[in-house]
N, C-alpha and C. Protein backbone atom coordinates (compact mmCIF):
# COMPACT_ATOMS: atom_id res chain seq x y z
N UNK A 1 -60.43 145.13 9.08
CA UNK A 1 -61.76 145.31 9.64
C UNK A 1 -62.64 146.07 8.64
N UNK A 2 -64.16 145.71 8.28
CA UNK A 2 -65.12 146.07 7.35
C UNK A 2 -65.51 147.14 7.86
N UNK A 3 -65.52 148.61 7.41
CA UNK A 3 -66.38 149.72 8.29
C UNK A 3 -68.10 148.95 8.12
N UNK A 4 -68.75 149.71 9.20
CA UNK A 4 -69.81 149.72 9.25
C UNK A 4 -70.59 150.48 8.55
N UNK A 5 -71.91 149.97 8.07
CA UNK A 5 -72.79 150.46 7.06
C UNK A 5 -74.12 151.05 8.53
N UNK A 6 -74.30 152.24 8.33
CA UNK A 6 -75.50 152.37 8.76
C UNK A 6 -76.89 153.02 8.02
N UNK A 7 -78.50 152.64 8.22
CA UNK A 7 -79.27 153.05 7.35
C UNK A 7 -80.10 153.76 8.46
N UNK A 8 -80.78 154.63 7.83
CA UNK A 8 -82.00 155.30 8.95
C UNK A 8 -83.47 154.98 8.02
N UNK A 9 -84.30 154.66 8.90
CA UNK A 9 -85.62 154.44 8.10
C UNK A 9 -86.62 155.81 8.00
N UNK A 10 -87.05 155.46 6.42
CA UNK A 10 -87.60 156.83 6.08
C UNK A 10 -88.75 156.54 6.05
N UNK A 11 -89.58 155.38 6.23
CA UNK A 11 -90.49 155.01 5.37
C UNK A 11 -90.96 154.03 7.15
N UNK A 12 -91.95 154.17 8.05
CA UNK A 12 -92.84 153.49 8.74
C UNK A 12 -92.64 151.88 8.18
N UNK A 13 -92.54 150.89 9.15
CA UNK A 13 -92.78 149.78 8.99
C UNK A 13 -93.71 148.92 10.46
N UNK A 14 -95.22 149.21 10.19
CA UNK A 14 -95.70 149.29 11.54
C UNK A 14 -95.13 147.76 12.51
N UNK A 15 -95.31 147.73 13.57
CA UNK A 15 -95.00 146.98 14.25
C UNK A 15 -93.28 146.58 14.55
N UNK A 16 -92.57 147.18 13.79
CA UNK A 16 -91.38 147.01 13.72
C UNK A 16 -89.94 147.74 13.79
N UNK A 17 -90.41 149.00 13.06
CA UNK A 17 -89.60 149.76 12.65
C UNK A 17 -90.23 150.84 12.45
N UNK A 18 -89.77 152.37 13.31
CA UNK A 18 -89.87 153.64 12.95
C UNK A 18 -89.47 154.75 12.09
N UNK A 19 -89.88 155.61 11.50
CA UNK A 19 -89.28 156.39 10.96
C UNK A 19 -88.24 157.25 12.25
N UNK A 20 -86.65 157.10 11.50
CA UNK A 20 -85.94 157.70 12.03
C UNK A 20 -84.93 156.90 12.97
N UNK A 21 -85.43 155.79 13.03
CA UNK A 21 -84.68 154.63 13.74
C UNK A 21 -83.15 154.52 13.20
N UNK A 22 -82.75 153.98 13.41
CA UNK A 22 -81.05 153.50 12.96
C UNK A 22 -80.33 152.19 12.75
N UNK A 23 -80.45 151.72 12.20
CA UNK A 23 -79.95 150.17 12.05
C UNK A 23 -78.09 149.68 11.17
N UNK A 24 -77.79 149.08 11.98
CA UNK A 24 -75.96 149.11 11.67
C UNK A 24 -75.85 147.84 11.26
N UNK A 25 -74.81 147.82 10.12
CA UNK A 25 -74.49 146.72 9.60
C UNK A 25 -72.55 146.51 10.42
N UNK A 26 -71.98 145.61 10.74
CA UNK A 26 -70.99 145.24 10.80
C UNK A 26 -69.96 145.50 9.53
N UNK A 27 -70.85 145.22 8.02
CA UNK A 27 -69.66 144.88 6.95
C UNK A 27 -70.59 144.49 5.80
N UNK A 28 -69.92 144.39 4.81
CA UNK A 28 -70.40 144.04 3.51
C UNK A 28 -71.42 142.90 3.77
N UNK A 29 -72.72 142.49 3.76
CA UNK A 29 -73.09 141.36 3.66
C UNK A 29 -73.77 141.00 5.12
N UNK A 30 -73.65 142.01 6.25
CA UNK A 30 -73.72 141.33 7.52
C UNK A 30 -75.39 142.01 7.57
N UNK A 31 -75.90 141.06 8.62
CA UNK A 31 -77.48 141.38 8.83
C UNK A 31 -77.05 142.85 9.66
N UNK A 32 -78.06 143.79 9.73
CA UNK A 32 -78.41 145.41 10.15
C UNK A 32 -79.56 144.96 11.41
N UNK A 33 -78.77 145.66 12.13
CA UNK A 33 -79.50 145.32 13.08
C UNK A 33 -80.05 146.45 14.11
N UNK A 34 -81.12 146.89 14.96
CA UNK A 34 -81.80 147.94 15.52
C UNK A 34 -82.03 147.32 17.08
N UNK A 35 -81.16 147.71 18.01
CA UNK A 35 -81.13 147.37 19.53
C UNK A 35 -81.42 148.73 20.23
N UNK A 36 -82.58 149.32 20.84
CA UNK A 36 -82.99 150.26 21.24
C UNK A 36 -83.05 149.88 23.07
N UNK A 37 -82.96 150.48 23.85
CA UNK A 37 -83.33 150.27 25.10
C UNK A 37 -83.64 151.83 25.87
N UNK A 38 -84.88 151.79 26.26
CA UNK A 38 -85.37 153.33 27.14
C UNK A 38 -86.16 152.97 28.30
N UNK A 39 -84.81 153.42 29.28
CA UNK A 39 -85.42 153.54 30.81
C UNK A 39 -85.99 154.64 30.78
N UNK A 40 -87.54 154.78 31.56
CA UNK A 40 -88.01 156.45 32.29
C UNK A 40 -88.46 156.07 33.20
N UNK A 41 -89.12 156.78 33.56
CA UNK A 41 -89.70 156.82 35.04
C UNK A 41 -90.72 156.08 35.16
N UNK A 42 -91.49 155.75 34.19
CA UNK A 42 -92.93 155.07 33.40
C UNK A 42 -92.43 153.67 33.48
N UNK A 43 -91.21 153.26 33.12
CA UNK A 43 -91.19 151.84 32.60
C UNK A 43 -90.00 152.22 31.55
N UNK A 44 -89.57 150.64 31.15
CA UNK A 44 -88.25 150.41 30.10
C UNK A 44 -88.91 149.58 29.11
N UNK A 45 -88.47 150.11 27.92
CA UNK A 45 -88.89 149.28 26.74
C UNK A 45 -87.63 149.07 26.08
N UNK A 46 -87.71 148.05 25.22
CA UNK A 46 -86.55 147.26 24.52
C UNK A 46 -87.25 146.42 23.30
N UNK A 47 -86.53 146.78 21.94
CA UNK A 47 -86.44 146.69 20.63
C UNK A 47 -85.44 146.13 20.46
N UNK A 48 -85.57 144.86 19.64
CA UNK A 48 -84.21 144.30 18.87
C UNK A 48 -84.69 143.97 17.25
N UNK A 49 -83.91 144.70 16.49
CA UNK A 49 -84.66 143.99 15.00
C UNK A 49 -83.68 143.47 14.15
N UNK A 50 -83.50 142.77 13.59
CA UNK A 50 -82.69 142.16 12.63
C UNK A 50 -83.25 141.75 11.48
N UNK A 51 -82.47 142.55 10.85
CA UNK A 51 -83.05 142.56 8.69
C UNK A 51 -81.58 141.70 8.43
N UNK A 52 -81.82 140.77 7.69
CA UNK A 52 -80.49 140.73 6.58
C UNK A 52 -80.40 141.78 5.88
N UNK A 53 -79.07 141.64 5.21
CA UNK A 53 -78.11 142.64 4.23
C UNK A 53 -79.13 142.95 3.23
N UNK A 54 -79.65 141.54 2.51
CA UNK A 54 -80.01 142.09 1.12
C UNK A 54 -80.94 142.73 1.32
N UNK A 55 -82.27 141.94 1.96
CA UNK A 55 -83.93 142.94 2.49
C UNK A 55 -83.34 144.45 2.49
N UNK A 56 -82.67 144.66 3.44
CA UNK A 56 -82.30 146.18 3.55
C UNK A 56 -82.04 146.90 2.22
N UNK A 57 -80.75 146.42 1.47
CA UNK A 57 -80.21 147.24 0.45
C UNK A 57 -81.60 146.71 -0.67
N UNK A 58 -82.17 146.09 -0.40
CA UNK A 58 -83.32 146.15 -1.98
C UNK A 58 -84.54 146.86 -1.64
N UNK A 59 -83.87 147.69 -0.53
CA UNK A 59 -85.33 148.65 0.19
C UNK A 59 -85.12 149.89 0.50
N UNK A 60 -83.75 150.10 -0.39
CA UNK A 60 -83.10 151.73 -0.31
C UNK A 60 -83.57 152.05 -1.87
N UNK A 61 -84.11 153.48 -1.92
CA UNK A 61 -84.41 154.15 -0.65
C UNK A 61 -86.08 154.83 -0.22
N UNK A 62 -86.54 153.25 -0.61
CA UNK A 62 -88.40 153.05 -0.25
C UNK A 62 -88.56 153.50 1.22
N UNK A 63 -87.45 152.59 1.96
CA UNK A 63 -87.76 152.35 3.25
C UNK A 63 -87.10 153.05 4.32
N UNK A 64 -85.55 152.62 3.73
CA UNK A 64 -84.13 153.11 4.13
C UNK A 64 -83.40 154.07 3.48
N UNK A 65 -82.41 154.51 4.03
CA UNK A 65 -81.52 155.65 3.29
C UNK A 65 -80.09 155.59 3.83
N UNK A 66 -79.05 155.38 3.65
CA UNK A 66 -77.99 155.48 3.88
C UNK A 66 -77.63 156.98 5.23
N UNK A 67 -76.63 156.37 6.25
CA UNK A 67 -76.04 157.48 6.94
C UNK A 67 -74.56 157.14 7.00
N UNK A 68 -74.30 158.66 6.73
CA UNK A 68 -72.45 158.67 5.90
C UNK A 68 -71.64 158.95 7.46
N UNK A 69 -70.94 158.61 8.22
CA UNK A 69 -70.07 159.02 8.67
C UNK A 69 -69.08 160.10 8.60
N UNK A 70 -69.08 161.82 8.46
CA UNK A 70 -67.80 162.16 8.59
C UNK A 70 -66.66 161.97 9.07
N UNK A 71 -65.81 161.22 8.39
CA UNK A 71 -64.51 160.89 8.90
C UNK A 71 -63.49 161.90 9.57
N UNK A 72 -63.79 163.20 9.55
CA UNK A 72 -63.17 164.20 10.46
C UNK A 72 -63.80 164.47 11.33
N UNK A 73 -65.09 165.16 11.43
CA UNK A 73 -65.73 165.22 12.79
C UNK A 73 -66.04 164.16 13.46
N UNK A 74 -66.70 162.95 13.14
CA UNK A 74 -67.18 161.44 13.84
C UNK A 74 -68.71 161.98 13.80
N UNK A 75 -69.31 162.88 13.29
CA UNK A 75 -70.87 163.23 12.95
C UNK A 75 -71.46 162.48 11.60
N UNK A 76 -72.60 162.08 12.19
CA UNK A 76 -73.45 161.35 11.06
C UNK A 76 -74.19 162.35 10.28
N UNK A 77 -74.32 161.98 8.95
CA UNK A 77 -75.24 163.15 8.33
C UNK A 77 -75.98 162.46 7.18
N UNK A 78 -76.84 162.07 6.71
CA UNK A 78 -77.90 162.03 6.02
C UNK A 78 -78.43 162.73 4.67
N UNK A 79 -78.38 161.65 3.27
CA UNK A 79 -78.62 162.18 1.89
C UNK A 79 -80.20 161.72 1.84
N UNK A 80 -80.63 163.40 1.08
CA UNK A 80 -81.67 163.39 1.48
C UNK A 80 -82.18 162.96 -0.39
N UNK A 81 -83.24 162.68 -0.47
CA UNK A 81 -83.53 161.78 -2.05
C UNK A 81 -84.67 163.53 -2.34
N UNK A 82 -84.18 163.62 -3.54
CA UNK A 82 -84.19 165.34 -4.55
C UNK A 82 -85.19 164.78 -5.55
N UNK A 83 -85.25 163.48 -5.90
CA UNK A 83 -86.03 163.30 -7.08
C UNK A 83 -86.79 162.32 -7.00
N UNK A 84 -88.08 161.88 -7.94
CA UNK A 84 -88.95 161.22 -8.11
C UNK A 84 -87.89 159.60 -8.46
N UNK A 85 -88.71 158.72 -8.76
CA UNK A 85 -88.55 157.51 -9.44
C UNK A 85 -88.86 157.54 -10.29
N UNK A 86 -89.59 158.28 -10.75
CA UNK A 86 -89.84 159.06 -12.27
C UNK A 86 -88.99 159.91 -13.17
N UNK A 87 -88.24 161.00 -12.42
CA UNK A 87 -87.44 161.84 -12.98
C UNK A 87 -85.86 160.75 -12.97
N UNK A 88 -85.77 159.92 -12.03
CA UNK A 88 -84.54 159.24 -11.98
C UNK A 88 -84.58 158.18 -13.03
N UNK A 89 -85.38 157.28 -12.98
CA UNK A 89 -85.62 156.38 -14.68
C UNK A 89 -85.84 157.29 -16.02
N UNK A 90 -86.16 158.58 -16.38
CA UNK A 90 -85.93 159.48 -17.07
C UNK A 90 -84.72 159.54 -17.79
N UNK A 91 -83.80 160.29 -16.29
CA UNK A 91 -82.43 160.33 -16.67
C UNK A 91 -81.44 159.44 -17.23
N UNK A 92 -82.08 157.93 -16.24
CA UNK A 92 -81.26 156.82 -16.85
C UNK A 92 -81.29 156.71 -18.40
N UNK A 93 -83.18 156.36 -18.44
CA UNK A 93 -83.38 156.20 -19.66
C UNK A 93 -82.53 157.02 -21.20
N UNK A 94 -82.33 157.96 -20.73
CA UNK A 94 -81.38 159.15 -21.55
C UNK A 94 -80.20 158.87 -21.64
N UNK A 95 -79.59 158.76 -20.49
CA UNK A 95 -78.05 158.16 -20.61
C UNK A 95 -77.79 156.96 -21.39
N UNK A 96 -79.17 155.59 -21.31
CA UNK A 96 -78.58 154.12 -22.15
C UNK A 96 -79.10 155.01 -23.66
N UNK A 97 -79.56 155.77 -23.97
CA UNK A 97 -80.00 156.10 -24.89
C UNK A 97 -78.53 157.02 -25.87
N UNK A 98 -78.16 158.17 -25.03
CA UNK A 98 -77.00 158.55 -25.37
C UNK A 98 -75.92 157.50 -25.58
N UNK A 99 -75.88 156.88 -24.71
CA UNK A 99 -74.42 155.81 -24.59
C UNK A 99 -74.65 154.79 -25.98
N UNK A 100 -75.23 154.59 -26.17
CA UNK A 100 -76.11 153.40 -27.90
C UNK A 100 -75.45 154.17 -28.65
N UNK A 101 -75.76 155.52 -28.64
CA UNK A 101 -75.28 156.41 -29.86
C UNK A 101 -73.96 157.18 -30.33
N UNK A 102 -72.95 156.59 -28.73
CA UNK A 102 -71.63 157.25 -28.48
C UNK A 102 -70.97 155.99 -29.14
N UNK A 103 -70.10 156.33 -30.01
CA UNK A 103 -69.16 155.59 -31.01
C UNK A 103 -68.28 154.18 -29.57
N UNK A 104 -68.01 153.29 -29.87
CA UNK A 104 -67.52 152.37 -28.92
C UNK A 104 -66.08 153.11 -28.66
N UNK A 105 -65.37 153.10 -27.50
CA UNK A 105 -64.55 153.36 -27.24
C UNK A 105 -63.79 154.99 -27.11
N UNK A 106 -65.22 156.08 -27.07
CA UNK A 106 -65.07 157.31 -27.14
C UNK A 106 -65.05 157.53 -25.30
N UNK A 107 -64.64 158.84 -25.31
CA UNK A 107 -64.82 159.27 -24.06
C UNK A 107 -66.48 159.59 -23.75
N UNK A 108 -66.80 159.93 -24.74
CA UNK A 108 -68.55 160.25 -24.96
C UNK A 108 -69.21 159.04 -24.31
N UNK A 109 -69.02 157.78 -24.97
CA UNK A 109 -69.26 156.77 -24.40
C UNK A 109 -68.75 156.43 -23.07
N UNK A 110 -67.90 156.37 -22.25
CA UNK A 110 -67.44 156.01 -21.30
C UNK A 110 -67.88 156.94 -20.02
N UNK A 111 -68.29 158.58 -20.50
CA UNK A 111 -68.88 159.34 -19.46
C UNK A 111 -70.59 158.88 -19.78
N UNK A 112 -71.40 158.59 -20.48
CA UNK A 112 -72.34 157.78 -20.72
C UNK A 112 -72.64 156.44 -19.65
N UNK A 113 -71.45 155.87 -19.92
CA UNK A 113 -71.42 154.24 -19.26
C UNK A 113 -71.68 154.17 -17.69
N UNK A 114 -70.70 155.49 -17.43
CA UNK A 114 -70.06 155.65 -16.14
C UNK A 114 -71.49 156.15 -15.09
N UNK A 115 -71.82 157.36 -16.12
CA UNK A 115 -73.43 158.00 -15.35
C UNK A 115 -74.32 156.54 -15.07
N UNK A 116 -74.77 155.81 -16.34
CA UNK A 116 -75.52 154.84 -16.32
C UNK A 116 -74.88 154.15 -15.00
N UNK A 117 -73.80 154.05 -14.88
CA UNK A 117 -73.32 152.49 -13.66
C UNK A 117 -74.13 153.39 -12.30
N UNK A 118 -73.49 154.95 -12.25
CA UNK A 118 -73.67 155.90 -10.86
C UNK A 118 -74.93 155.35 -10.67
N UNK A 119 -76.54 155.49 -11.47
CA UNK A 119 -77.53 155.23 -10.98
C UNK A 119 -77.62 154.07 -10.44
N UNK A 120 -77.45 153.01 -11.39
CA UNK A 120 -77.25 151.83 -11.28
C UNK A 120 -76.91 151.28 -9.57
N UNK A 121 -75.82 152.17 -9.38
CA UNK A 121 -75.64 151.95 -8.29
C UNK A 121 -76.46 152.57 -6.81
N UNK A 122 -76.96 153.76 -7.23
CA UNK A 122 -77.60 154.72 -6.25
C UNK A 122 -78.60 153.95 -6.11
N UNK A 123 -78.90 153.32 -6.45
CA UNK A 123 -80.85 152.57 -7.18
C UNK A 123 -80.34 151.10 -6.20
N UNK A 124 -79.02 150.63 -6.25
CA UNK A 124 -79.21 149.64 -5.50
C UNK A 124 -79.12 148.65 -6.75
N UNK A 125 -79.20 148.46 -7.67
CA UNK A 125 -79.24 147.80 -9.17
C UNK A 125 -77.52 147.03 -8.99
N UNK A 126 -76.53 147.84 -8.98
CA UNK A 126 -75.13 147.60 -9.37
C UNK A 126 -74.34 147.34 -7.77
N UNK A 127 -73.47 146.67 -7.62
CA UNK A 127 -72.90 147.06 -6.36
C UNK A 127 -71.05 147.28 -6.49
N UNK A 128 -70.52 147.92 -5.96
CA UNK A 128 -69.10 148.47 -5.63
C UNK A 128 -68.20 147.06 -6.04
N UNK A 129 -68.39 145.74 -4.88
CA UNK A 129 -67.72 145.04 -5.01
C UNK A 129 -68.33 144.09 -4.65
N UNK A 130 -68.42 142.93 -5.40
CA UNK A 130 -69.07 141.27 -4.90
C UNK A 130 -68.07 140.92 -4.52
């Protein structure tokens, strides 16, 4: 069984999607989906939204942001984004820059490679496993 991916929206999408909402993926690849239902005393409203996989992950973290599961408590908790898109293409930029200049097959190079993939991946650019 695929754990589930869940995202919270950071970023307003009028008519559709709130900041703070929650949307769950099944598994690698599966559409994320947002099923809300609120009875009050006023009346019941009901939300269903469905993004595919990719829309979502090519909208972290404009829109969306990842929520991690603690696997000991069963509490959700939330990475919060520290830097610009500016200061983060910076850093990259530095790392392909260092890594050019690290001899092939050094450790220099390979902690180089490795930083470059991390963004790569944080950015949504690289993924874990096709």
């Amino acid at each position: 069984m695929e754990e589930r991916e869940k995202v919270i929206v950071v970023k307003r999408i009028p008519g559709i999607l709130e900041v703070g909402d929650i949307l769950i993926s099944d598994g690698f690849g599966q559409d994320f989906i947002l099923e809300l239902r609120d009875v009050s005393k006023s009346g019941s409203m009901e939300r269903y939204v469905n993004l595919d996989y990719y829309t979502v992950s090519g909208n972290i973290p404009e829109y969306f942001d990842f929520v991690i599961e603690d696997e000991e408590s069963g509490e959700d908790f939330e990475f919060e984004i520290r830097r610009s898109n500016e200061e983060i293409k910076k850093r990259y930029n530095y790392f392909i820059g260092r890594m050019g200049e690290a001899p092939l097959g050094t450790e220099e190079r390979v902690v180089y490679c490795n930083l470059v993939w991390f963004i790569e991946w944080l950015t949504g650019v690289k993924d874990l496993v096709r």
